[in-house]
C-alpha atoms as a PDB file:
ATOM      1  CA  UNK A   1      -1.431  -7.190  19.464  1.00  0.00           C
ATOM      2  CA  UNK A   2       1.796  -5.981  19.248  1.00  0.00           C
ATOM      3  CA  UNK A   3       3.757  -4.846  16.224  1.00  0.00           C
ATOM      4  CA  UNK A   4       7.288  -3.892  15.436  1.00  0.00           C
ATOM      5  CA  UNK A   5       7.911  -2.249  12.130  1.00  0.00           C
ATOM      6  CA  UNK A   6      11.485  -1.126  10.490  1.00  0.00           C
ATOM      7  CA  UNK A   7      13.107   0.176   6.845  1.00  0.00           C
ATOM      8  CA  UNK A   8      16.339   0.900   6.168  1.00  0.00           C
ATOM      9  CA  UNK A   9      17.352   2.271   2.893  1.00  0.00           C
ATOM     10  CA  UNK A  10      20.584   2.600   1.124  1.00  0.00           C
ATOM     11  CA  UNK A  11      20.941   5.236  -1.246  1.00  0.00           C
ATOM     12  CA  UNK A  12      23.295   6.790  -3.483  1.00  0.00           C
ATOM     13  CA  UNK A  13      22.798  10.830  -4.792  1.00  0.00           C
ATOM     14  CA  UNK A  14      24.246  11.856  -7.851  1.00  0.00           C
ATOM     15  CA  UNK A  15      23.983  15.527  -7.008  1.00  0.00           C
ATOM     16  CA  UNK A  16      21.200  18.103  -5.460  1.00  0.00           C
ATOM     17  CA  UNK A  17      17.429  16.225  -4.918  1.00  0.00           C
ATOM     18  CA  UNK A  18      14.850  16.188  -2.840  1.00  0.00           C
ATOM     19  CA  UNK A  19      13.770  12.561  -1.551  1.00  0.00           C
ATOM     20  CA  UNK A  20       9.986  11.699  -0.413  1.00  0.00           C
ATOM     21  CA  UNK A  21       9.677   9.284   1.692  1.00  0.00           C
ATOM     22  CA  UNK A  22       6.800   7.157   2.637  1.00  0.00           C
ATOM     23  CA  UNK A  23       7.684   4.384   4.823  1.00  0.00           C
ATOM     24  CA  UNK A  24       6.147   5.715   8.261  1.00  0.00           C
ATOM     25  CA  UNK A  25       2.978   4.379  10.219  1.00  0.00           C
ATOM     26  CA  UNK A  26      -0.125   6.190   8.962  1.00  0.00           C
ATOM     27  CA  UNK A  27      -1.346   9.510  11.035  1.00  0.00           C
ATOM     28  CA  UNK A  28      -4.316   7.036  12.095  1.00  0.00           C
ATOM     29  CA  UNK A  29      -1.804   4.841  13.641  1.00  0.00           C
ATOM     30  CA  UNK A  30      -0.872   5.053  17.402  1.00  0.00           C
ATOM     31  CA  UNK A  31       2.960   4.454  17.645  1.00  0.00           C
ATOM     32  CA  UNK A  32       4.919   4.224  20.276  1.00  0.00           C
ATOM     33  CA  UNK A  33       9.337   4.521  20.684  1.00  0.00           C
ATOM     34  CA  UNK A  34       9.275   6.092  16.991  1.00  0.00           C
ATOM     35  CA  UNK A  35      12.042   6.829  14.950  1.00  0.00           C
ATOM     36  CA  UNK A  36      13.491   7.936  11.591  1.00  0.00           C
ATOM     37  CA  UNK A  37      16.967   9.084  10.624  1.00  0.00           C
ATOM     38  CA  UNK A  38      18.723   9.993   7.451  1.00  0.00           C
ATOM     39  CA  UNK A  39      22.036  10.980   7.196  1.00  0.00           C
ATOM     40  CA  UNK A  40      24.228  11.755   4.205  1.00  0.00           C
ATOM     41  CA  UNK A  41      27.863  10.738   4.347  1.00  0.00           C
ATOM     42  CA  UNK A  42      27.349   9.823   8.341  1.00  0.00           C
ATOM     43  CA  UNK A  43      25.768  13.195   8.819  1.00  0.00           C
ATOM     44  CA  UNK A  44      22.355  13.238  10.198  1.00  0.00           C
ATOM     45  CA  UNK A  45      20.286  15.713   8.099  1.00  0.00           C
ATOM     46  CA  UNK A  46      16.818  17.497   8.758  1.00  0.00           C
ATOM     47  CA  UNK A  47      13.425  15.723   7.897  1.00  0.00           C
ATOM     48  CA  UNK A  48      10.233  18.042   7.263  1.00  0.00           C
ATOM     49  CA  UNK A  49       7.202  16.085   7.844  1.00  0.00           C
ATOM     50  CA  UNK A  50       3.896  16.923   5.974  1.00  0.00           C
ATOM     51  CA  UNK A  51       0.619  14.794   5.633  1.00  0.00           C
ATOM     52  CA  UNK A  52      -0.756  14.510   2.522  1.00  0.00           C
ATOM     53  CA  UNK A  53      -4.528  14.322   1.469  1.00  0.00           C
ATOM     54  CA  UNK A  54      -4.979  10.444   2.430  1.00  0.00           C
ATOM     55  CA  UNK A  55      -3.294  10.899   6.006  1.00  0.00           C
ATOM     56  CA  UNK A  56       0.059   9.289   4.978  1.00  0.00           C
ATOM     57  CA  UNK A  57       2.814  11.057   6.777  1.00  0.00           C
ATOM     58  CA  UNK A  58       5.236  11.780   4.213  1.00  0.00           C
ATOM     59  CA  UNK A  59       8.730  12.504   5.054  1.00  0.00           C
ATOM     60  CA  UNK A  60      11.092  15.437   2.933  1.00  0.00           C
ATOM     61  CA  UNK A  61      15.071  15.125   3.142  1.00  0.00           C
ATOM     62  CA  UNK A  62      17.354  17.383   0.469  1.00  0.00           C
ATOM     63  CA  UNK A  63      20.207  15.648  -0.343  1.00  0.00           C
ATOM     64  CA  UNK A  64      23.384  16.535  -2.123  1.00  0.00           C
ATOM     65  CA  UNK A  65      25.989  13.700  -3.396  1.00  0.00           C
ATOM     66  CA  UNK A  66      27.054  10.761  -1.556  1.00  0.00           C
ATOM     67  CA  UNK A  67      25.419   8.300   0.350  1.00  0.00           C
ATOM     68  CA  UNK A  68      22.153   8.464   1.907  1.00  0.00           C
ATOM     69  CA  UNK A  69      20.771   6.021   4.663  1.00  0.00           C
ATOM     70  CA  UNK A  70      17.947   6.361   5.803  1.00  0.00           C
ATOM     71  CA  UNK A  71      16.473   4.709   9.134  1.00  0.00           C
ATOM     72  CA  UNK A  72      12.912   4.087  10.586  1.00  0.00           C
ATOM     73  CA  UNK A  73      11.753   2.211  13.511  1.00  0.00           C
ATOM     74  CA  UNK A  74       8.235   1.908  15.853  1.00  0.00           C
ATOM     75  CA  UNK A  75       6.669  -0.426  17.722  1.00  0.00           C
ATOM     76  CA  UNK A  76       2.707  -0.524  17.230  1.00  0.00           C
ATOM     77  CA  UNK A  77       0.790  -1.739  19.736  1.00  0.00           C
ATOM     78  CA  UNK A  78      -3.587  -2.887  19.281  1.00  0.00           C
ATOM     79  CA  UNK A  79      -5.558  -1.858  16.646  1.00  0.00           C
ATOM     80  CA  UNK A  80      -7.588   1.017  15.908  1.00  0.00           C
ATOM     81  CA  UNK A  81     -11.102   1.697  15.105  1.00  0.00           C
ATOM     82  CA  UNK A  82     -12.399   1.150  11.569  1.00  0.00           C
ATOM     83  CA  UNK A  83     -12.092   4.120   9.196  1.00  0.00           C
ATOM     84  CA  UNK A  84     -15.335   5.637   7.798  1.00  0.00           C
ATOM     85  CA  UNK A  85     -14.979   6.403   4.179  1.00  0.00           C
ATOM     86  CA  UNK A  86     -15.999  10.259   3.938  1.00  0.00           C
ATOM     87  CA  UNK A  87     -18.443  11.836   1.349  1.00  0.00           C
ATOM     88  CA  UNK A  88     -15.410  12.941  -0.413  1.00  0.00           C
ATOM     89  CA  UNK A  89     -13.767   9.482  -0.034  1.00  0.00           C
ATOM     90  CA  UNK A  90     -16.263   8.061  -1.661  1.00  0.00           C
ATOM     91  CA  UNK A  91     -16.380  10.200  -4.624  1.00  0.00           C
ATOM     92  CA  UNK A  92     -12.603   9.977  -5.500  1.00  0.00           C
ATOM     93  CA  UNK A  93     -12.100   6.274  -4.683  1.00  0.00           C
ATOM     94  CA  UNK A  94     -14.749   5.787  -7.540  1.00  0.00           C
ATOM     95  CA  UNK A  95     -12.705   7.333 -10.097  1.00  0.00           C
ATOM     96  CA  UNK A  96     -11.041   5.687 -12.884  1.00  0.00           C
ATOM     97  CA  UNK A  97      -6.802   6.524 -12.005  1.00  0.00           C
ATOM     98  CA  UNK A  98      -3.361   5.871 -13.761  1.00  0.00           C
ATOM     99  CA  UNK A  99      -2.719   1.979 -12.437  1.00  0.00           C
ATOM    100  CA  UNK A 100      -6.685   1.314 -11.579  1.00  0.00           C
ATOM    101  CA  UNK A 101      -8.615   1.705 -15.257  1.00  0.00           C
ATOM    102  CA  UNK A 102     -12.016   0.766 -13.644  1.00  0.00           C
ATOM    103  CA  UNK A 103     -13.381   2.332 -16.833  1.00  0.00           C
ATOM    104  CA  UNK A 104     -11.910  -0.579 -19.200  1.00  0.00           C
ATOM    105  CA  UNK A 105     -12.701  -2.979 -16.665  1.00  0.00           C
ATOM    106  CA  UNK A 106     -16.171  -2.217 -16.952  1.00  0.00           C
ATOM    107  CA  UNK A 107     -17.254  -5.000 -19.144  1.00  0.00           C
ATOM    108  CA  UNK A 108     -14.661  -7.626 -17.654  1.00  0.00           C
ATOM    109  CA  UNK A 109     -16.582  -6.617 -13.945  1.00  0.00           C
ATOM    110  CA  UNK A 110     -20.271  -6.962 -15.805  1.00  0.00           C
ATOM    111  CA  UNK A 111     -19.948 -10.627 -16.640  1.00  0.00           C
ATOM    112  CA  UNK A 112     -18.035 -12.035 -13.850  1.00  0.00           C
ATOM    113  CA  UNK A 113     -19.395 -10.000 -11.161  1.00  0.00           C
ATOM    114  CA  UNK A 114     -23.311  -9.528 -12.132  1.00  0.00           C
ATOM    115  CA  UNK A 115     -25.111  -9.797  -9.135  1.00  0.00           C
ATOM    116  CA  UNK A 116     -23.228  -9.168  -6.328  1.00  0.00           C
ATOM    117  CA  UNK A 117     -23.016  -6.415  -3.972  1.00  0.00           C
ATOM    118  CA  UNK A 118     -21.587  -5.085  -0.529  1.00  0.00           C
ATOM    119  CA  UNK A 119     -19.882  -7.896   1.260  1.00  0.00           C
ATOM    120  CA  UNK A 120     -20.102 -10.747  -1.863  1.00  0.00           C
ATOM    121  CA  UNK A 121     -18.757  -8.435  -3.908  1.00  0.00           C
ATOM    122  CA  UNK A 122     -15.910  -7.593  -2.402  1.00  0.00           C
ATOM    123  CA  UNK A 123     -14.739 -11.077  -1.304  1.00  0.00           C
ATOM    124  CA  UNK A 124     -16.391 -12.401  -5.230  1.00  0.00           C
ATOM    125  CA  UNK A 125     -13.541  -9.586  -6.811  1.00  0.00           C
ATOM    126  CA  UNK A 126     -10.853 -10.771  -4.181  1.00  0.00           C
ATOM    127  CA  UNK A 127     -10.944 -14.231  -4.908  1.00  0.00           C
ATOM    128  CA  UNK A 128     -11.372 -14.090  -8.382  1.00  0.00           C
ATOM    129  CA  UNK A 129      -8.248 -12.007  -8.641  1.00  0.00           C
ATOM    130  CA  UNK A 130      -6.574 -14.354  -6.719  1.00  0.00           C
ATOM    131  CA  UNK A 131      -7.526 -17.559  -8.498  1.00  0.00           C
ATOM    132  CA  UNK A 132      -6.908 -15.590 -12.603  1.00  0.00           C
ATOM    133  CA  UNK A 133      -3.625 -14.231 -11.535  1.00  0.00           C
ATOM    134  CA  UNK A 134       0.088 -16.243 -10.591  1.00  0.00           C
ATOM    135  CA  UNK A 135       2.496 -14.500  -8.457  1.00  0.00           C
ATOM    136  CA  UNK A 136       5.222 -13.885 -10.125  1.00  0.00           C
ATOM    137  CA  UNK A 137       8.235 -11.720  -8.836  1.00  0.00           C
ATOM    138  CA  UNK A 138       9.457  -9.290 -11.262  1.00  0.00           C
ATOM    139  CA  UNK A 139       7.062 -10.068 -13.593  1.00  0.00           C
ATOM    140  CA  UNK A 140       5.571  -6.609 -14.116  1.00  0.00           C
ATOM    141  CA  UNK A 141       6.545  -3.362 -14.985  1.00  0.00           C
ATOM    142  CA  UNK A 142       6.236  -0.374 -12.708  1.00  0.00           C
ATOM    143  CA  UNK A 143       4.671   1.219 -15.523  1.00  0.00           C
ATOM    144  CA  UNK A 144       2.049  -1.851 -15.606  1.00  0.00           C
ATOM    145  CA  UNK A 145      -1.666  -1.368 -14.983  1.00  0.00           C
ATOM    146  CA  UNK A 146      -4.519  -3.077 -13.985  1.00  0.00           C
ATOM    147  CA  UNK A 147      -5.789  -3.801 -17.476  1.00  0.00           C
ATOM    148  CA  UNK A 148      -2.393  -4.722 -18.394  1.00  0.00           C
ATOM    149  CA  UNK A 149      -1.677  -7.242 -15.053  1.00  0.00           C
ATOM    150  CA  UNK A 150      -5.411  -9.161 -16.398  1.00  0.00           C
ATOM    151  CA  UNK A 151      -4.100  -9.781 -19.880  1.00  0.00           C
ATOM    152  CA  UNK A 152      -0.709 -10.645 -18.224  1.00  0.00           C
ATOM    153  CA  UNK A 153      -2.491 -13.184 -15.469  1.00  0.00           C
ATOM    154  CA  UNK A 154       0.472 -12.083 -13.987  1.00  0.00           C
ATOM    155  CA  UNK A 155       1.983  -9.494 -11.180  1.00  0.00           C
ATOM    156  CA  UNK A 156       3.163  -8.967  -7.453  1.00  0.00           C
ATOM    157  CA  UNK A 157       0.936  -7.599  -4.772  1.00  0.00           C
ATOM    158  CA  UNK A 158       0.583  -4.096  -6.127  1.00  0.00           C
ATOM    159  CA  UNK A 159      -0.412  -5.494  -9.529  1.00  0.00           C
ATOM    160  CA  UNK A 160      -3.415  -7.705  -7.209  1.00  0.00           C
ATOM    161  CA  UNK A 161      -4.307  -4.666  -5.718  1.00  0.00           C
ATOM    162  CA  UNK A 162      -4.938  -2.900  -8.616  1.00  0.00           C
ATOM    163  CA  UNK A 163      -7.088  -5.071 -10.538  1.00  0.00           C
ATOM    164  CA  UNK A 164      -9.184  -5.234  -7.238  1.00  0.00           C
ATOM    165  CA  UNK A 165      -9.297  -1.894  -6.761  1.00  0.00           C
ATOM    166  CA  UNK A 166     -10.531  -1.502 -10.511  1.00  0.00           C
ATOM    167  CA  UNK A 167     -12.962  -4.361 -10.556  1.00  0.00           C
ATOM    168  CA  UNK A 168     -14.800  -2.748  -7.564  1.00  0.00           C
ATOM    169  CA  UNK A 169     -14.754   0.350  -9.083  1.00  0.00           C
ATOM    170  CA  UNK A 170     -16.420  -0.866 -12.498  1.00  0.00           C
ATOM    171  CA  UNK A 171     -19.239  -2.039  -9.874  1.00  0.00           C
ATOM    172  CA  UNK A 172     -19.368   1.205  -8.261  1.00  0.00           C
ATOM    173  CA  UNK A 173     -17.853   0.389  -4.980  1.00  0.00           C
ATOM    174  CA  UNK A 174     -15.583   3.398  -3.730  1.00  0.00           C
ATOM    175  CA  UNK A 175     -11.873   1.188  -3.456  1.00  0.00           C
ATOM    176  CA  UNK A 176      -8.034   2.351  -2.908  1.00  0.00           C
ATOM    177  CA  UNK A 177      -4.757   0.848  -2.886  1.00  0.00           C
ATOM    178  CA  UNK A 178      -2.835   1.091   1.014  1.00  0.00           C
ATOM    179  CA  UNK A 179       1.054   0.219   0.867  1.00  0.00           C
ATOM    180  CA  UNK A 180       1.283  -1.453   4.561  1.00  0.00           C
ATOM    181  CA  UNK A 181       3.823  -3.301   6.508  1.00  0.00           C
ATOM    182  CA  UNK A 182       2.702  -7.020   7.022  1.00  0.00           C
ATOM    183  CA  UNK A 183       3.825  -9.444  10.048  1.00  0.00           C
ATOM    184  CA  UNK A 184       3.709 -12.664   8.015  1.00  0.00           C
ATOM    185  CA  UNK A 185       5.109 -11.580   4.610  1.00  0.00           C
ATOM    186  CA  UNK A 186       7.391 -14.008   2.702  1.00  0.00           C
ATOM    187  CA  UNK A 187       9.745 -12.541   1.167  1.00  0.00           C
ATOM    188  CA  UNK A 188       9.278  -9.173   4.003  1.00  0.00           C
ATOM    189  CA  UNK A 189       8.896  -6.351   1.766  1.00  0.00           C
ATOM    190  CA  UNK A 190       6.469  -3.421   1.417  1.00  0.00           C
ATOM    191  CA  UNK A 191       2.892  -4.674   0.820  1.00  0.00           C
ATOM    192  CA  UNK A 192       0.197  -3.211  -1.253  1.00  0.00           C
ATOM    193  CA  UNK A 193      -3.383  -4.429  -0.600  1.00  0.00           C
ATOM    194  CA  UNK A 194      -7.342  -2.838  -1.516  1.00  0.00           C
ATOM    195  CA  UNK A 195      -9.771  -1.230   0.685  1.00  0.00           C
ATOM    196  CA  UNK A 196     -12.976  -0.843  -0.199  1.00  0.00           C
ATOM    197  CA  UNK A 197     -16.248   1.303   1.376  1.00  0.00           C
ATOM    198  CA  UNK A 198     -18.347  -1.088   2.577  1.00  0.00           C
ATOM    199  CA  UNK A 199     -21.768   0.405   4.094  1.00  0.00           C
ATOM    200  CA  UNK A 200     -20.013   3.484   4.827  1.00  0.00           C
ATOM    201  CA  UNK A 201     -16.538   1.962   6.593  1.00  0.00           C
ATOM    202  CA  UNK A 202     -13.291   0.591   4.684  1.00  0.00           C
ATOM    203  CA  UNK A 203     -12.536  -3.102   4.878  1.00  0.00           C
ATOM    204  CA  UNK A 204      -9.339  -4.716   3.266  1.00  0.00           C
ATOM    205  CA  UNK A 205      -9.053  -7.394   1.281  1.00  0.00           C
ATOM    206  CA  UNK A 206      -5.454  -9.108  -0.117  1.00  0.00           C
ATOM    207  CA  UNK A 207      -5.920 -10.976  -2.911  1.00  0.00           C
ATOM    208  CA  UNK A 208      -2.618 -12.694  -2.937  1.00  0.00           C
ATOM    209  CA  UNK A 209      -3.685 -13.924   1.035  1.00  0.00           C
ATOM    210  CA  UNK A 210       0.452 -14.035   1.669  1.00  0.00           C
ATOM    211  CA  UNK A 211      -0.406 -12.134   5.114  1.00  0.00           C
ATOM    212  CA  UNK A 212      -2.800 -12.026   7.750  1.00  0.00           C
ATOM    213  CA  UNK A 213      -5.033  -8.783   7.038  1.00  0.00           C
ATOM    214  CA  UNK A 214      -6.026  -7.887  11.022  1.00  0.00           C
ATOM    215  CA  UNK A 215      -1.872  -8.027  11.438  1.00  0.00           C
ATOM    216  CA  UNK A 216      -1.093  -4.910   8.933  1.00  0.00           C
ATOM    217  CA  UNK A 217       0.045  -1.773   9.401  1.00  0.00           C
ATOM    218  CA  UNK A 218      -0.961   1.009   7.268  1.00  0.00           C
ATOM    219  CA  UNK A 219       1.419   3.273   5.742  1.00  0.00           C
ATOM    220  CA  UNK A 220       0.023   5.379   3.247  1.00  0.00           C
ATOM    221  CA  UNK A 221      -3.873   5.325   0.937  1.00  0.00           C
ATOM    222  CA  UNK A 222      -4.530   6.390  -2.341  1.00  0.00           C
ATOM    223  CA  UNK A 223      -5.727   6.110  -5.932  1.00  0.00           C
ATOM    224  CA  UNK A 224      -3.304   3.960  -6.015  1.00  0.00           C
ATOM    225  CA  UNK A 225       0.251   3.305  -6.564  1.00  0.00           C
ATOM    226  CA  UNK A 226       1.185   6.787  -7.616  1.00  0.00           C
ATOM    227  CA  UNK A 227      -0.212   8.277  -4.292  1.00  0.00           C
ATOM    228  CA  UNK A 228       1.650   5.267  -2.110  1.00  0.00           C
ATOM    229  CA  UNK A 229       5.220   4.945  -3.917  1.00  0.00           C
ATOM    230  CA  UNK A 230       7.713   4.374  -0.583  1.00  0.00           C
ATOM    231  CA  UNK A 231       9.709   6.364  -2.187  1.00  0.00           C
ATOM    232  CA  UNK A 232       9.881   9.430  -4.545  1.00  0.00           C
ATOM    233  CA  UNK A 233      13.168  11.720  -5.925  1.00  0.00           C
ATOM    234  CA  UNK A 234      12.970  15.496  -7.515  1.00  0.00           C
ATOM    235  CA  UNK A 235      16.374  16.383  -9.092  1.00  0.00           C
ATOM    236  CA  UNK A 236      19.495  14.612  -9.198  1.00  0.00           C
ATOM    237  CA  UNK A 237      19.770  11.007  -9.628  1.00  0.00           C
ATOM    238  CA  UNK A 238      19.324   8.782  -6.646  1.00  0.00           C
ATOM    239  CA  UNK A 239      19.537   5.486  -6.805  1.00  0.00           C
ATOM    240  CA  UNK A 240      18.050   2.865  -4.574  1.00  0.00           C
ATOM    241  CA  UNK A 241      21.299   0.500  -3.498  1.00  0.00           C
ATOM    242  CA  UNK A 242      19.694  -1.681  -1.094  1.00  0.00           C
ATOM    243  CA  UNK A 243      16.110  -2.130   1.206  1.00  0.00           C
ATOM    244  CA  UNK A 244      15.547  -3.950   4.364  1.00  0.00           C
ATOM    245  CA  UNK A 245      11.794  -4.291   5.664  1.00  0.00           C
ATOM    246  CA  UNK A 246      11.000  -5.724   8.652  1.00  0.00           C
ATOM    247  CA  UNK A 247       7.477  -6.536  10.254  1.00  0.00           C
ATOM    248  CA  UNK A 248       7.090  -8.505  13.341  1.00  0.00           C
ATOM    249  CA  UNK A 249       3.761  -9.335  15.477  1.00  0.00           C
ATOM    250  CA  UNK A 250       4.178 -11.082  18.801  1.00  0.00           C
ATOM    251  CA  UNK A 251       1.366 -13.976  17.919  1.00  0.00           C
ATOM    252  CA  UNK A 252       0.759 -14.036  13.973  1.00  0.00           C
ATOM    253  CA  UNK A 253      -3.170 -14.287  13.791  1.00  0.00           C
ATOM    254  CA  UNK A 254      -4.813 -16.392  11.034  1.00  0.00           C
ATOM    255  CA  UNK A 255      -7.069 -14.994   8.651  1.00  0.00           C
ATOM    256  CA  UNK A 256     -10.546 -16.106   7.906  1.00  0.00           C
ATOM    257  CA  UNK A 257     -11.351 -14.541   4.745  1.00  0.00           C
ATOM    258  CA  UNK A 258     -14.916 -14.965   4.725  1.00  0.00           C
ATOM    259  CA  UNK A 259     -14.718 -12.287   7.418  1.00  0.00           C
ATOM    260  CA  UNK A 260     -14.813  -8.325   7.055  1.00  0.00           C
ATOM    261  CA  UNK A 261     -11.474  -6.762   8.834  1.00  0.00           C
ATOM    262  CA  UNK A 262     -10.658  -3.249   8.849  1.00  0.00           C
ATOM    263  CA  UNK A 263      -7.259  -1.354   8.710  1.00  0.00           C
ATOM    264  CA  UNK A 264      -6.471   1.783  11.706  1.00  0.00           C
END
């Protein structure tokens, strides 16, 4: 399988900030022809990478005022062995966090999900989510929660996610949130799906099925979508003018969702 992935953002600084981005392949990814630029004013300006916690490769530019644009491009090509969800992993990943309130889910996961475990449960909470919620584009609030996005019956991908991610949590199945690039999408944007620790290894599930799961490309892991935002300022104002996400695969698979697929 072959992948090619690309962002380009358009920027504008008000003054003196530091931008975080998070729009490259994941350290667990193999890439291949790899590149990211940002330049200020048609300047090209240094990039300090770090990894954080999760393995996302996180990207640090300091800006003054004028236009940014910023510039990534790889090619990915096969897929990479399942992850194994570490001791640690699974202690974190169970925690109630800011956008994934697994502890006021708890009763909500009780009734509807009473009796399932390992693999039912995780494709019982994906399709549930699925069928209770509508897709609606700008119909949530960055702000917005998982508890929030069920009363709603409303969201886009990263709202999904999040209720997922809670639901398994209230059942006491380790689960994250992974922003990803995804051959398929429609609209192409960033994508936010759910992993879960299933018998020791992570498996992803997508409960608003708009792209094939053994097709994505992981970016970044976390609580959820405070640890995954593509993009983070400290400082001056910088506003976001325009974004361009592109994800192509060279034979889009289909997806079989009764089936267990793991992310690199």
């Amino acid at each position: 399988m072959q992948r090619q992935i690309s962002a380009d953002l358009d920027l504008s600084a008000t003054g003196d900030a530091r931008v975080v981005l998070s729009i490259a392949a994941h350290s667990s990814v193999e890439t291949h022809d790899e590149t990211l630029s940002v330049t200020l004013d048609g300047d090209e300006l240094p990039v300090t990478e770090i990894v954080d916690g999760h393995g996302a490769r996180l990207h640090l530019v300091d800006v003054t005022e004028g236009d940014v644009q910023v510039s990534y491009r790889a090619n990915v090509e096969g897929t990479a062995a399942p992850l194994t969800a570490t001791p640690l992993e699974q202690i974190v990943f169970l925690r109630p966090s800011r956008y994934a309130e697994s502890d006021s889910l708890a009763p909500t996961a009780a009734r509807e999900f009473a009796g399932l475990e390992a693999t039912e449960l995780l494709f019982g909470v994906s399709s549930w989510v699925g069928q209770h919620l509508q897709y609606v584009p700008g119909s949530s609030l960055p702000t917005d929660g998982a508890v929030r996005t069920l009363l709603a019956r409303q969201g886009v991908c990263r709202d999904y996610a999040h209720l997922v991610v809670g639901l398994l949590r209230s059942m006491n199945v380790p689960a994250r949130l992974v922003s990803v690039y995804a051959p398929g999408l429609d609209p192409m944007d960033f994508h936010a799906v759910a992993e879960a620790a299933i018998e020791g290894e992570w498996r992803v599930v997508d409960a608003t099925a708009l792209a094939p799961r053994s097709s994505l490309v992981r970016i970044a892991s976390g609580r959820d979508a405070s640890d995954t935002a593509f993009l983070t300022v400290h400082g001056a104002g910088v506003t976001l003018r325009d974004l361009e996400v592109s994800a192509v695969v060279d034979e889009l698979p289909a997806d079989d969702l009764t089936q267990l697929v793991s992310l690199g």
